[in-house]
C-alpha atoms as a PDB file:
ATOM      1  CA  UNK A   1      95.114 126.156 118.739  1.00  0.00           C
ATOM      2  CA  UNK A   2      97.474 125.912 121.562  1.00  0.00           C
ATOM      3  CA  UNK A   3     100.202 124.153 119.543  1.00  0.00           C
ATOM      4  CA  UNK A   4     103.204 126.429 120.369  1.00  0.00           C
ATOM      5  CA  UNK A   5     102.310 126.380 124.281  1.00  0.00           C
ATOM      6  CA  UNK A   6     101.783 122.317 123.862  1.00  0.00           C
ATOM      7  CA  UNK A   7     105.088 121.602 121.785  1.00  0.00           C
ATOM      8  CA  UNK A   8     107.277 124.248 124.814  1.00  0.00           C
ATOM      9  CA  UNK A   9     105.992 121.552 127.043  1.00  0.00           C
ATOM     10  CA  UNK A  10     107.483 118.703 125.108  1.00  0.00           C
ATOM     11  CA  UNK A  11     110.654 120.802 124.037  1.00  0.00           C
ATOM     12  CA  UNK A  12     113.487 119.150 126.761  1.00  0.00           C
ATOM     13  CA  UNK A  13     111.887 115.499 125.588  1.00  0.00           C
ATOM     14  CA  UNK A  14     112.324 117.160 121.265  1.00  0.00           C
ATOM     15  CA  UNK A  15     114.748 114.344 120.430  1.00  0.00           C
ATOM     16  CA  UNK A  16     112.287 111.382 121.580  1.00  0.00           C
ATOM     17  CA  UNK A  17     110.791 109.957 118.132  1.00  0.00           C
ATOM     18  CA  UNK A  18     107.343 110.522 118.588  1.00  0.00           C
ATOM     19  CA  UNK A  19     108.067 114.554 118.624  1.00  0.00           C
ATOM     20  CA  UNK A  20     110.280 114.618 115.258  1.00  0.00           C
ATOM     21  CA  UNK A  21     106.504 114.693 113.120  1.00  0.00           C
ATOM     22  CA  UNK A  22     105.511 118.220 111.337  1.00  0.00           C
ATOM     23  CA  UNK A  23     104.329 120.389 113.847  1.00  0.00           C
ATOM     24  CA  UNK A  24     106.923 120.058 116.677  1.00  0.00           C
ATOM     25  CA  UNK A  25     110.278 120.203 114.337  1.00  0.00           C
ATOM     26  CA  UNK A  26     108.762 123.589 113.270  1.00  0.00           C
ATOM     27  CA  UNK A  27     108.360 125.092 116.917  1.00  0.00           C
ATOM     28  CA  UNK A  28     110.986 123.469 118.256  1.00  0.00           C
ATOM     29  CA  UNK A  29     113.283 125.987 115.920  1.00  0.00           C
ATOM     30  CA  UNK A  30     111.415 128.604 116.331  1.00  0.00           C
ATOM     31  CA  UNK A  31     111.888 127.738 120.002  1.00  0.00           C
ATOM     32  CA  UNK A  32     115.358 127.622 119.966  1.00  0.00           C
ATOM     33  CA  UNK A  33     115.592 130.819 117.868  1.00  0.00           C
ATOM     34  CA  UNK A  34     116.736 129.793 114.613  1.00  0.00           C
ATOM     35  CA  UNK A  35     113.817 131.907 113.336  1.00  0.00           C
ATOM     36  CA  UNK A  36     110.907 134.054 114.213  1.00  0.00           C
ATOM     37  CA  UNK A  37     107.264 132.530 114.728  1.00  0.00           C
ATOM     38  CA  UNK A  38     105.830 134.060 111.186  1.00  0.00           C
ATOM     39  CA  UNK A  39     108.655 132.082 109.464  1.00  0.00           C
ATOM     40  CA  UNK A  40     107.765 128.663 112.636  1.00  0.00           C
ATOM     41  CA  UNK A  41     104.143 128.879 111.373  1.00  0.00           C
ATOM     42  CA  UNK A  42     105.102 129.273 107.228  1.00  0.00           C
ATOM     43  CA  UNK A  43     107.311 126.165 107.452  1.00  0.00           C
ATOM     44  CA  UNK A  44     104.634 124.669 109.493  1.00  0.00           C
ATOM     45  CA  UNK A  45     101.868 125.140 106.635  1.00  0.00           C
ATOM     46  CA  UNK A  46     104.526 124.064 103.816  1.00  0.00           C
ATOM     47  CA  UNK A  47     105.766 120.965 105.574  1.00  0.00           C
ATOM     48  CA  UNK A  48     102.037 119.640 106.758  1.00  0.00           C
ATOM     49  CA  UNK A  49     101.136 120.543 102.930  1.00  0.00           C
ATOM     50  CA  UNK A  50     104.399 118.249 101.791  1.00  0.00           C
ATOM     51  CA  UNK A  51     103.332 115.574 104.346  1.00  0.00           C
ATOM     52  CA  UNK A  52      99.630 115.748 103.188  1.00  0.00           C
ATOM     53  CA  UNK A  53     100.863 115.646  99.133  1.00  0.00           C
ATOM     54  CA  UNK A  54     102.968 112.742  99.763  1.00  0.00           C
ATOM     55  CA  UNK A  55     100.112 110.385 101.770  1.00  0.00           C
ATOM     56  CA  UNK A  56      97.941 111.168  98.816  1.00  0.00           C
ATOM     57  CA  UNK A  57     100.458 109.900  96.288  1.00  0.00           C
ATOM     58  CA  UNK A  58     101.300 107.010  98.693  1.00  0.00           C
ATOM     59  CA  UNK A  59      96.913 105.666  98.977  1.00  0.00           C
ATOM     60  CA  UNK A  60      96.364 106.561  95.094  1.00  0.00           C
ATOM     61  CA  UNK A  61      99.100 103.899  94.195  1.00  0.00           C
ATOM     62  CA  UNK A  62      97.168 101.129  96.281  1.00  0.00           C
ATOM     63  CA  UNK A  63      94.565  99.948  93.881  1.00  0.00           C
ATOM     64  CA  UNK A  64      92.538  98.544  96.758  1.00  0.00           C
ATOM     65  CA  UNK A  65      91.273 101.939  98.557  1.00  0.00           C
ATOM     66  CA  UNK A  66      87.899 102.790  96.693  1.00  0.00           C
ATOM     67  CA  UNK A  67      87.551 106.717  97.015  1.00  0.00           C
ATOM     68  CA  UNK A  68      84.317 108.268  97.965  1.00  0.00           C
ATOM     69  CA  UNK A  69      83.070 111.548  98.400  1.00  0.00           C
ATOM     70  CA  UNK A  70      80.998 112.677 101.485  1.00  0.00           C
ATOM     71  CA  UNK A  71      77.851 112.345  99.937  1.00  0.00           C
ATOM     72  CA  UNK A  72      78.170 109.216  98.549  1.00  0.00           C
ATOM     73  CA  UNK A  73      77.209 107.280 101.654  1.00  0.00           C
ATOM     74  CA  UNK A  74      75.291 104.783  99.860  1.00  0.00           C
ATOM     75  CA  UNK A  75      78.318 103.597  97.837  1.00  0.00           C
ATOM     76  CA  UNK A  76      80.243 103.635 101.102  1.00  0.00           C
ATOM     77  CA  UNK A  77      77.414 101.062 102.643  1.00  0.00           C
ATOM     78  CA  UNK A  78      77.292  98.928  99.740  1.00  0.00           C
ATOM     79  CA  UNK A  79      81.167  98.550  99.622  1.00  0.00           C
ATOM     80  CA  UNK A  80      80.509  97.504 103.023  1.00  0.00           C
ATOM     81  CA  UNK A  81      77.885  95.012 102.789  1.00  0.00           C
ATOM     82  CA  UNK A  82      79.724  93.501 100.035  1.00  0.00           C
END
């Protein structure tokens, strides 16, 4: 929430580096009319869902992250106190 009024805040500093992430690219279109804000906030979800795809792909090549799921805290603790 409050993305669109946060990114027109940042929009004269758009070309800095930290502002070219998902997110801001999106708005700063739709800010500068090159679409509506349906079509802002569908290439929003698609990109973050590209970003998200590729960081998976990216950990699940390094064979030394050990995966656990929520509820396995006491795997998480013994990985720790190993």
């Amino acid at each position: 929430m409050g993305l669109f009024e946060e990114a027109e805040q940042f929009y004269p500093k758009q070309n800095l580096n930290a502002l070219q992430t998902v997110g801001y690219r999106e708005i700063f279109g739709y800010l500068e009319k090159q679409y509506d804000k349906e079509e802002a906030i569908r290439l929003l979800k698609r990109n973050s869902r590209r970003y998200a795809k590729r960081q998976l792909t990216w950990f699940k090549r390094d064979q030394e992250i050990k995966w656990f799921n929520p509820n396995q805290v006491t795997e998480m603790i013994s990985l720790l106190d190993s």
